[in-house]
PDB file of N, CA and C in Angstrom:
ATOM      1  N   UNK A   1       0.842  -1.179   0.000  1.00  0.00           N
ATOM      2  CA  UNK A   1       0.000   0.000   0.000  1.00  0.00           C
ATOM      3  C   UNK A   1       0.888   1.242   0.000  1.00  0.00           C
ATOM      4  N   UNK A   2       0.237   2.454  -0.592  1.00  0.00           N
ATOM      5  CA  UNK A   2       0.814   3.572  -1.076  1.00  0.00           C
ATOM      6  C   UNK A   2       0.445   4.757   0.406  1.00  0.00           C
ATOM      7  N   UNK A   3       2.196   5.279   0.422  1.00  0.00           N
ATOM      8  CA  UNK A   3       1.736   6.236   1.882  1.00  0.00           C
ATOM      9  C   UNK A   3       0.491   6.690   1.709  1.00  0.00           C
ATOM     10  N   UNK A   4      -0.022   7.046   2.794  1.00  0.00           N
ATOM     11  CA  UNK A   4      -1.408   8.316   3.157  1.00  0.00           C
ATOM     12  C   UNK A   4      -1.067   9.381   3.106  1.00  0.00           C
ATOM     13  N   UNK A   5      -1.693  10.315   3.333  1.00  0.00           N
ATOM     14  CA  UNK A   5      -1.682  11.945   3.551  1.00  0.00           C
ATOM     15  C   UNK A   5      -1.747  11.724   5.165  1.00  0.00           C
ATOM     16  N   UNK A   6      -0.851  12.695   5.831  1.00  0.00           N
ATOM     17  CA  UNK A   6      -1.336  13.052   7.270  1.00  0.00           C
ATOM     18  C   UNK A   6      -1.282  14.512   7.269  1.00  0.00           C
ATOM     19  N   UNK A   7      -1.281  15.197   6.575  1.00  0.00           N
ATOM     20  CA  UNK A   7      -1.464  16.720   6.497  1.00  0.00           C
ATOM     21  C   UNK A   7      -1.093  17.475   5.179  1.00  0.00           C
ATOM     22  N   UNK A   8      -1.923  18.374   5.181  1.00  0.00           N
ATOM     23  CA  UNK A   8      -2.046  19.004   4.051  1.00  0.00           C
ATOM     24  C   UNK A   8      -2.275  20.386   4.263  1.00  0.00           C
ATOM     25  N   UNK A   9      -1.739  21.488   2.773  1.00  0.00           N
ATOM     26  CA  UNK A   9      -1.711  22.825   3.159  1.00  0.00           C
ATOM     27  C   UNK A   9      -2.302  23.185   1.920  1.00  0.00           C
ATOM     28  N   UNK A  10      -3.069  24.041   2.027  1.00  0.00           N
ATOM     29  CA  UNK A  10      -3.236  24.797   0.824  1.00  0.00           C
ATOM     30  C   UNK A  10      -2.500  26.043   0.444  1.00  0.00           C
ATOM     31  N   UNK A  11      -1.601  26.369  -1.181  1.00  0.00           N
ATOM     32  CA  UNK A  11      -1.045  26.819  -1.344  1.00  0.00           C
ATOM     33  C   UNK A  11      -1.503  27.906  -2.164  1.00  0.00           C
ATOM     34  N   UNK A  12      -1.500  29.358  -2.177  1.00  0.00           N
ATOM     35  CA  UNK A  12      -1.619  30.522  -2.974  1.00  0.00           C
ATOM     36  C   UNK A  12      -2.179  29.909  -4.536  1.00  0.00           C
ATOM     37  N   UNK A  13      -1.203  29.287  -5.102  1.00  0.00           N
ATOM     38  CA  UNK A  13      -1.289  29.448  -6.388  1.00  0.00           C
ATOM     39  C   UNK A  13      -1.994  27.693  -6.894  1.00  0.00           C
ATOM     40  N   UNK A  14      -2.485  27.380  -5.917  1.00  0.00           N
ATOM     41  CA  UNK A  14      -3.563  25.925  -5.747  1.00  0.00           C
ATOM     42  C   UNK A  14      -2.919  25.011  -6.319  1.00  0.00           C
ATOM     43  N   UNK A  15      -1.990  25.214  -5.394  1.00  0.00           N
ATOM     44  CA  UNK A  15      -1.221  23.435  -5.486  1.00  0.00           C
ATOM     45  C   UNK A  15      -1.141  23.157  -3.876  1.00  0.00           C
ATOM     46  N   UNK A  16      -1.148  21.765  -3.329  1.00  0.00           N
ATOM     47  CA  UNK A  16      -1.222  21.221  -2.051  1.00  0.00           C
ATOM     48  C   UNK A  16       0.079  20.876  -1.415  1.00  0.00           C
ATOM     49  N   UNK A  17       0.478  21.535  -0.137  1.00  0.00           N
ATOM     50  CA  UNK A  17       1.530  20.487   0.210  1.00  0.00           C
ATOM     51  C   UNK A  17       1.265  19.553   1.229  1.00  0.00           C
ATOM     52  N   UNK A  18       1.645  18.425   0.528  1.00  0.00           N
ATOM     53  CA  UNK A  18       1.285  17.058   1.451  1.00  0.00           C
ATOM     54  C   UNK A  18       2.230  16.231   2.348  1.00  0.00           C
ATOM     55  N   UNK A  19       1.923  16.278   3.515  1.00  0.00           N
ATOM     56  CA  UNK A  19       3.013  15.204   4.249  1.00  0.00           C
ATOM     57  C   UNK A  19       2.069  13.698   4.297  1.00  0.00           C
ATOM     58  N   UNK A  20       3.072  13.191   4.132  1.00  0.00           N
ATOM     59  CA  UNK A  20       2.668  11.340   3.910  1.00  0.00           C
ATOM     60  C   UNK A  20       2.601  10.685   4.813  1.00  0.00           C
ATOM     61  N   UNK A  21       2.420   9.689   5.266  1.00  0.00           N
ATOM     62  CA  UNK A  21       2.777   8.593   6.362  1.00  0.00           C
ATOM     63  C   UNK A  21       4.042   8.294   6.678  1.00  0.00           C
ATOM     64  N   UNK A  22       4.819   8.303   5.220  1.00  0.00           N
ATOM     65  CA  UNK A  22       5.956   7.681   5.579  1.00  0.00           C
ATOM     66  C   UNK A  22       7.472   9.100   5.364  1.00  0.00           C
ATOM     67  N   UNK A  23       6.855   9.987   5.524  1.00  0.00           N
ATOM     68  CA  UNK A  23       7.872  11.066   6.515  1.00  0.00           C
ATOM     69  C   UNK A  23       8.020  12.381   4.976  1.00  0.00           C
ATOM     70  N   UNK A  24       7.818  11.919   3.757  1.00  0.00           N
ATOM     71  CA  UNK A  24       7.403  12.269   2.394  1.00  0.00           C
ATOM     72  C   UNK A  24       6.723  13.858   2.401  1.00  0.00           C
ATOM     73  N   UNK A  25       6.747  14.835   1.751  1.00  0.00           N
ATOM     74  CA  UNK A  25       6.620  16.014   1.762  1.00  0.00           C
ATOM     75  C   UNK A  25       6.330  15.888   0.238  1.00  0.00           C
ATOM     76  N   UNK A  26       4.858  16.339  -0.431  1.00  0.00           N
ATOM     77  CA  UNK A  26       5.017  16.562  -2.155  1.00  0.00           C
ATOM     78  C   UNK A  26       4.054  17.770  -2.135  1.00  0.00           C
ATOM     79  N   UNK A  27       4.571  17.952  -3.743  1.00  0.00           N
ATOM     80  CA  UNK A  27       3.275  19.661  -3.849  1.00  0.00           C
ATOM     81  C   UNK A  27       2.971  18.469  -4.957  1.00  0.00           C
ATOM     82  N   UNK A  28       0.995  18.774  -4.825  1.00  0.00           N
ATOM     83  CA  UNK A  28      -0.110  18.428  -6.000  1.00  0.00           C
ATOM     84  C   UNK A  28      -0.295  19.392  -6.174  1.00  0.00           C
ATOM     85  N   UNK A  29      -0.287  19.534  -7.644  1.00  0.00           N
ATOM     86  CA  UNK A  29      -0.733  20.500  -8.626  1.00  0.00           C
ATOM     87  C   UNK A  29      -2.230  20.602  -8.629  1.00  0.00           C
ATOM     88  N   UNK A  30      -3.204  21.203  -8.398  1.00  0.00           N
ATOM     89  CA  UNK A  30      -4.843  21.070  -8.204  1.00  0.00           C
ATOM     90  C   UNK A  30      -5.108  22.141  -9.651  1.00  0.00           C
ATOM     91  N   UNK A  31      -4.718  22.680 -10.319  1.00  0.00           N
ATOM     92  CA  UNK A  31      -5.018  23.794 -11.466  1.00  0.00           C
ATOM     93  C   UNK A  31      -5.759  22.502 -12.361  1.00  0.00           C
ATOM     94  N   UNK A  32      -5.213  21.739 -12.925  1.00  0.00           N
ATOM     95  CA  UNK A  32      -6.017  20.926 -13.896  1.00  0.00           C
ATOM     96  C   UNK A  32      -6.945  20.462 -13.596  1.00  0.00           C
ATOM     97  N   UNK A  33      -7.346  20.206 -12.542  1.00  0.00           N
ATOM     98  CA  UNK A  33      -8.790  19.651 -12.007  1.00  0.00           C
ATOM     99  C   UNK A  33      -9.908  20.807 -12.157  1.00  0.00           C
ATOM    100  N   UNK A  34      -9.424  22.167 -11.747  1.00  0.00           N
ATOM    101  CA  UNK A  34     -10.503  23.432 -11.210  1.00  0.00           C
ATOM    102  C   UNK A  34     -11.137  23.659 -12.331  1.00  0.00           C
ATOM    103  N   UNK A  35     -11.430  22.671 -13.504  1.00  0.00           N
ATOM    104  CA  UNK A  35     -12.391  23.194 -14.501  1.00  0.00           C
ATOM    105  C   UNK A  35     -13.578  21.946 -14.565  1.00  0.00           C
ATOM    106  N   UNK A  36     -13.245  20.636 -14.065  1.00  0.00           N
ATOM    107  CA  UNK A  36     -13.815  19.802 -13.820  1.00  0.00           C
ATOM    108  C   UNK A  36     -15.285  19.684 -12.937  1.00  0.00           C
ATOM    109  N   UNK A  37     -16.375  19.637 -13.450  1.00  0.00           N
ATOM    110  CA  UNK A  37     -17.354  19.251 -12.538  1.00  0.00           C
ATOM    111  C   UNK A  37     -17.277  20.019 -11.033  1.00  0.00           C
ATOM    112  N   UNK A  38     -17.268  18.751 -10.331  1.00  0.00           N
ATOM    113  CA  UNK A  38     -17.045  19.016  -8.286  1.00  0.00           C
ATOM    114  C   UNK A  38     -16.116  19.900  -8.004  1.00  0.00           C
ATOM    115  N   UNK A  39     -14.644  19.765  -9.250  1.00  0.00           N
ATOM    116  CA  UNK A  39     -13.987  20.976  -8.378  1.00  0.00           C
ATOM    117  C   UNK A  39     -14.112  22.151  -9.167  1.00  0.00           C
ATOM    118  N   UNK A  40     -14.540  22.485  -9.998  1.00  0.00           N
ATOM    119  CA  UNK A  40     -14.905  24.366 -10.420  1.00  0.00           C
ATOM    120  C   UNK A  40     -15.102  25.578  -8.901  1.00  0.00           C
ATOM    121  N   UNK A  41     -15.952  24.770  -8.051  1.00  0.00           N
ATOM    122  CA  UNK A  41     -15.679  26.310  -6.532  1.00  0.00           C
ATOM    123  C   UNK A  41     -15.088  26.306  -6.162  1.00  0.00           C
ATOM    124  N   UNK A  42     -13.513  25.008  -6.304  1.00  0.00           N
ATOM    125  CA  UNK A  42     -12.183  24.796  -5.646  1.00  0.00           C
ATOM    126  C   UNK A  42     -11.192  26.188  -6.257  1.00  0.00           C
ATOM    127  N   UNK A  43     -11.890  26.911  -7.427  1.00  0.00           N
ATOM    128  CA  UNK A  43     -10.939  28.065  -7.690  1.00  0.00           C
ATOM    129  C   UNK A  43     -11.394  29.376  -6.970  1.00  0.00           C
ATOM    130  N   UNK A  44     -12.138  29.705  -6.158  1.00  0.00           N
ATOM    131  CA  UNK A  44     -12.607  30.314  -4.903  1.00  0.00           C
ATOM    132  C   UNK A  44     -11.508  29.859  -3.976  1.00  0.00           C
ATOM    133  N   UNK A  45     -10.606  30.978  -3.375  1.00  0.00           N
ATOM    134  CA  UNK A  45      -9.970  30.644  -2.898  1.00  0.00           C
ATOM    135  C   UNK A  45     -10.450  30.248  -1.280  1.00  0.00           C
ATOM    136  N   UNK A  46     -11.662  31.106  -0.680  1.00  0.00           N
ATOM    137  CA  UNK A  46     -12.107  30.384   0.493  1.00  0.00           C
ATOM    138  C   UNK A  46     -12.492  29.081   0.225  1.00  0.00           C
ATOM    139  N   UNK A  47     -12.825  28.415  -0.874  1.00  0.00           N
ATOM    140  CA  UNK A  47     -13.246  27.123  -0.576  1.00  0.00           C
ATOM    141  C   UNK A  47     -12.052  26.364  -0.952  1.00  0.00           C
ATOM    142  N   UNK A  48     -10.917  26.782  -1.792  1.00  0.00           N
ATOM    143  CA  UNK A  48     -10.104  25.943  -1.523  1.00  0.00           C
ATOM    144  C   UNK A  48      -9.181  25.703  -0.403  1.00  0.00           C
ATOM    145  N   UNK A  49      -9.323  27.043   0.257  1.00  0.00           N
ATOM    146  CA  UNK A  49      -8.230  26.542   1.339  1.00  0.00           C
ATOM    147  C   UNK A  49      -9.187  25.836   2.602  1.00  0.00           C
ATOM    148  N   UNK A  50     -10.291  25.241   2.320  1.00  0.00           N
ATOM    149  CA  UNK A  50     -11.127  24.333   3.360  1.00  0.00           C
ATOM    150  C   UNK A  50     -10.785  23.180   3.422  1.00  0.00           C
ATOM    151  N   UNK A  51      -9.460  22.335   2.963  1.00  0.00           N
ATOM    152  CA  UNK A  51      -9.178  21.100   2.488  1.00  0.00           C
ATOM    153  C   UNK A  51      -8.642  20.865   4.001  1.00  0.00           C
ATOM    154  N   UNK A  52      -8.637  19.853   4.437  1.00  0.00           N
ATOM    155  CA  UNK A  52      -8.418  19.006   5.261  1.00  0.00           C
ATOM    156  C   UNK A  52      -8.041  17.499   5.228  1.00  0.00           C
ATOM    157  N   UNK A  53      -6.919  16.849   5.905  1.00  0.00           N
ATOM    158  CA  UNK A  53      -6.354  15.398   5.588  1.00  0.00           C
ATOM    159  C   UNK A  53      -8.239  14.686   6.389  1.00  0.00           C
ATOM    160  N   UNK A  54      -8.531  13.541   5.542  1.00  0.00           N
ATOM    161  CA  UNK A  54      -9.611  13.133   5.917  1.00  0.00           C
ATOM    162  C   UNK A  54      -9.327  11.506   5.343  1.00  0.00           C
ATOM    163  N   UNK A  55      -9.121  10.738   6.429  1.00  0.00           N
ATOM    164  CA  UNK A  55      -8.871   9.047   5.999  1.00  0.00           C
ATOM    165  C   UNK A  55      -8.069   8.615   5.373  1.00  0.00           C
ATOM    166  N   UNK A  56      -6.754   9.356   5.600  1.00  0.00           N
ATOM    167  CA  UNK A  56      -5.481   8.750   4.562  1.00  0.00           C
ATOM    168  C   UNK A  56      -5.455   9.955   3.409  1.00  0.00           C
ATOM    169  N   UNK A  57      -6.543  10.583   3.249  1.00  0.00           N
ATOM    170  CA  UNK A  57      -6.710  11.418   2.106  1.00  0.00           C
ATOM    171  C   UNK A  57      -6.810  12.794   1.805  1.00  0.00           C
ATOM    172  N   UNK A  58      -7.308  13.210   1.260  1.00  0.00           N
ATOM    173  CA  UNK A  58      -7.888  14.419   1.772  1.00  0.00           C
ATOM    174  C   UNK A  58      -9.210  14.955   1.224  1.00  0.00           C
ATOM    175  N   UNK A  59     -10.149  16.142   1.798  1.00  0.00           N
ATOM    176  CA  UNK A  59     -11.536  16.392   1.726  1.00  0.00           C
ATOM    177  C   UNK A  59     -11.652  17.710   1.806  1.00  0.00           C
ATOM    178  N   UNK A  60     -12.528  18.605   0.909  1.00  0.00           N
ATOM    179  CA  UNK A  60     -12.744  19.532   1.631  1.00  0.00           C
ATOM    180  C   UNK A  60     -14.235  20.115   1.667  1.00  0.00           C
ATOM    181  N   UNK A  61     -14.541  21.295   1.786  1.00  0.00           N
ATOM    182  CA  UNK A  61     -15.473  21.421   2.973  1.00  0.00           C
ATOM    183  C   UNK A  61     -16.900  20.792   2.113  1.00  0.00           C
ATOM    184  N   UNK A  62     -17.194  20.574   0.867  1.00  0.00           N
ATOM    185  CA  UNK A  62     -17.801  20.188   0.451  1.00  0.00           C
ATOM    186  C   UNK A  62     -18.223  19.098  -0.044  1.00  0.00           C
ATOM    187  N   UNK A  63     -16.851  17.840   0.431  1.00  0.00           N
ATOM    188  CA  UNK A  63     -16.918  16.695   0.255  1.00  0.00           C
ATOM    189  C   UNK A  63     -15.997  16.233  -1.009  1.00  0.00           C
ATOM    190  N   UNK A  64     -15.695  17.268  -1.676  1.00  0.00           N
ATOM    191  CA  UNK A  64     -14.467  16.964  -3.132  1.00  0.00           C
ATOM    192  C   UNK A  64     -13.508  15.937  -2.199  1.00  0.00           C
ATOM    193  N   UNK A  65     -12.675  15.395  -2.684  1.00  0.00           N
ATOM    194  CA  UNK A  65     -11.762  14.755  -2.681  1.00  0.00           C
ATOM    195  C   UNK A  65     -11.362  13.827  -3.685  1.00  0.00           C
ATOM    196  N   UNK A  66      -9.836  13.397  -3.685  1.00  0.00           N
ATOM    197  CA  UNK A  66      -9.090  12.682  -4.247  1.00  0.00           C
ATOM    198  C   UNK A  66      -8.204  11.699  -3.730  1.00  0.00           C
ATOM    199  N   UNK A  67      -8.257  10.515  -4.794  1.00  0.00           N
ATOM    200  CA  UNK A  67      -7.688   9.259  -4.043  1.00  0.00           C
ATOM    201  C   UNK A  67      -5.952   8.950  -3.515  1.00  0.00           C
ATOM    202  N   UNK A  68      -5.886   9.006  -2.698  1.00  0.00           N
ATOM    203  CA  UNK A  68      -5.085   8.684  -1.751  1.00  0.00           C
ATOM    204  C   UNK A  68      -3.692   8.286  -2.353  1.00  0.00           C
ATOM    205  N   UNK A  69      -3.638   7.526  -3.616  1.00  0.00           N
ATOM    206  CA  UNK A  69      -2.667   7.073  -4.186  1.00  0.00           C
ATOM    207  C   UNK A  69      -2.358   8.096  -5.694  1.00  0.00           C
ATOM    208  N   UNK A  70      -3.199   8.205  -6.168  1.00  0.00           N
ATOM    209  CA  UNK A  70      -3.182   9.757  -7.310  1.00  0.00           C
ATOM    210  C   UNK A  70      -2.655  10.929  -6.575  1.00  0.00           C
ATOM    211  N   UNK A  71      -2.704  11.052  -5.331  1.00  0.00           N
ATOM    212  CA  UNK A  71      -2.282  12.178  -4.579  1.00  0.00           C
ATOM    213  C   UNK A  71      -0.598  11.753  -4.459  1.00  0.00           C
ATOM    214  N   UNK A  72      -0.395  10.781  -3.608  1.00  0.00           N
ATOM    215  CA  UNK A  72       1.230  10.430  -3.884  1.00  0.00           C
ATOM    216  C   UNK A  72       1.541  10.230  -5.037  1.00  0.00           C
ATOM    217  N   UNK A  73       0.979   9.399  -5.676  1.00  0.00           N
ATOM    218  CA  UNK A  73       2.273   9.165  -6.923  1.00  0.00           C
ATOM    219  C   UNK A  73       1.760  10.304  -8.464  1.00  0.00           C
ATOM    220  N   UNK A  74       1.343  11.167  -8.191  1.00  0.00           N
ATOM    221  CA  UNK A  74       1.382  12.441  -9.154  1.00  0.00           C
ATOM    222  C   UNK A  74       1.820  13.640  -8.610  1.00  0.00           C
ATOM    223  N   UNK A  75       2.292  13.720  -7.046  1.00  0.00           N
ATOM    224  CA  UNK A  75       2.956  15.195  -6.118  1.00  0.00           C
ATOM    225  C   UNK A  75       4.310  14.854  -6.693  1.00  0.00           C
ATOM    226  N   UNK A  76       5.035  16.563  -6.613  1.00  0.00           N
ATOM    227  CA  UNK A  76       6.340  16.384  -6.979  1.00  0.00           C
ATOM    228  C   UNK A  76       7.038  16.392  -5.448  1.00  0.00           C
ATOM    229  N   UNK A  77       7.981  15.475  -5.210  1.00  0.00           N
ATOM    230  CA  UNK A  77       8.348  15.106  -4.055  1.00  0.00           C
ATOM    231  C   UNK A  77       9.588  16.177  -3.772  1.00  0.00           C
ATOM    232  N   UNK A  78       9.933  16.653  -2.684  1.00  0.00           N
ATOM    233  CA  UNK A  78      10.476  17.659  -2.020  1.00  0.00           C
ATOM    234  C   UNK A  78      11.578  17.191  -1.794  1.00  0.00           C
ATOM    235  N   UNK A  79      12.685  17.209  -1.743  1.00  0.00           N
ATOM    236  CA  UNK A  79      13.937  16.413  -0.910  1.00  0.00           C
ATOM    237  C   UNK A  79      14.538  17.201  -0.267  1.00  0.00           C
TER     238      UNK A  79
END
C-alpha cells in the first residue's frame, strides 16, 4: 500500500503540500482539475483553502476529494 496523507496545506497558487505517512513532503498540482465538474468552486480561494487530511486522504469542505494514491504518486516530491 501507497503512503497516506497526514497533512495538508493549501497553497496561494492551488497546489497542495502534502506530508505522507511515511515522513514524504510533495506539492499536487490542483489547477487541472478546477475546470472539472465538483472541483470548479475549488478556484474560490475560500473554498479551496477548506481542504483538510480526511482518511489517509484528503476532503474539503464540500466533500471533493481525491484518491489517496493519485495524490502520492502524481505530487512532486520535495527532498
Amino acid at each position: 500500500m501507497l503512503p497516506r496523507v497526514k497533512d495538508v496545506k493549501p497553497n496561494k497558487d492551488y497546489t497542495l503540500t502534502l506530508v505522507f505517512t511515511n515522513g514524504e513532503i510533495g506539492i499536487f498540482d490542483m489547477k487541472p482539475y478546477l475546470n472539472i465538474g465538483i472541483f470548479k468552486e475549488l478556484k474560490d480561494w475560500n473554498m479551496f483553502k477548506t481542504v483538510k487530511p480526511f482518511l489517509g486522504s484528503i476532503q474539503w469542505l464540500h466533500e471533493q476529494d481525491l484518491c489517496p494514491d493519485t495524490l502520492y504518486l502524481e505530487s512532486e516530491k520535495k527532498s
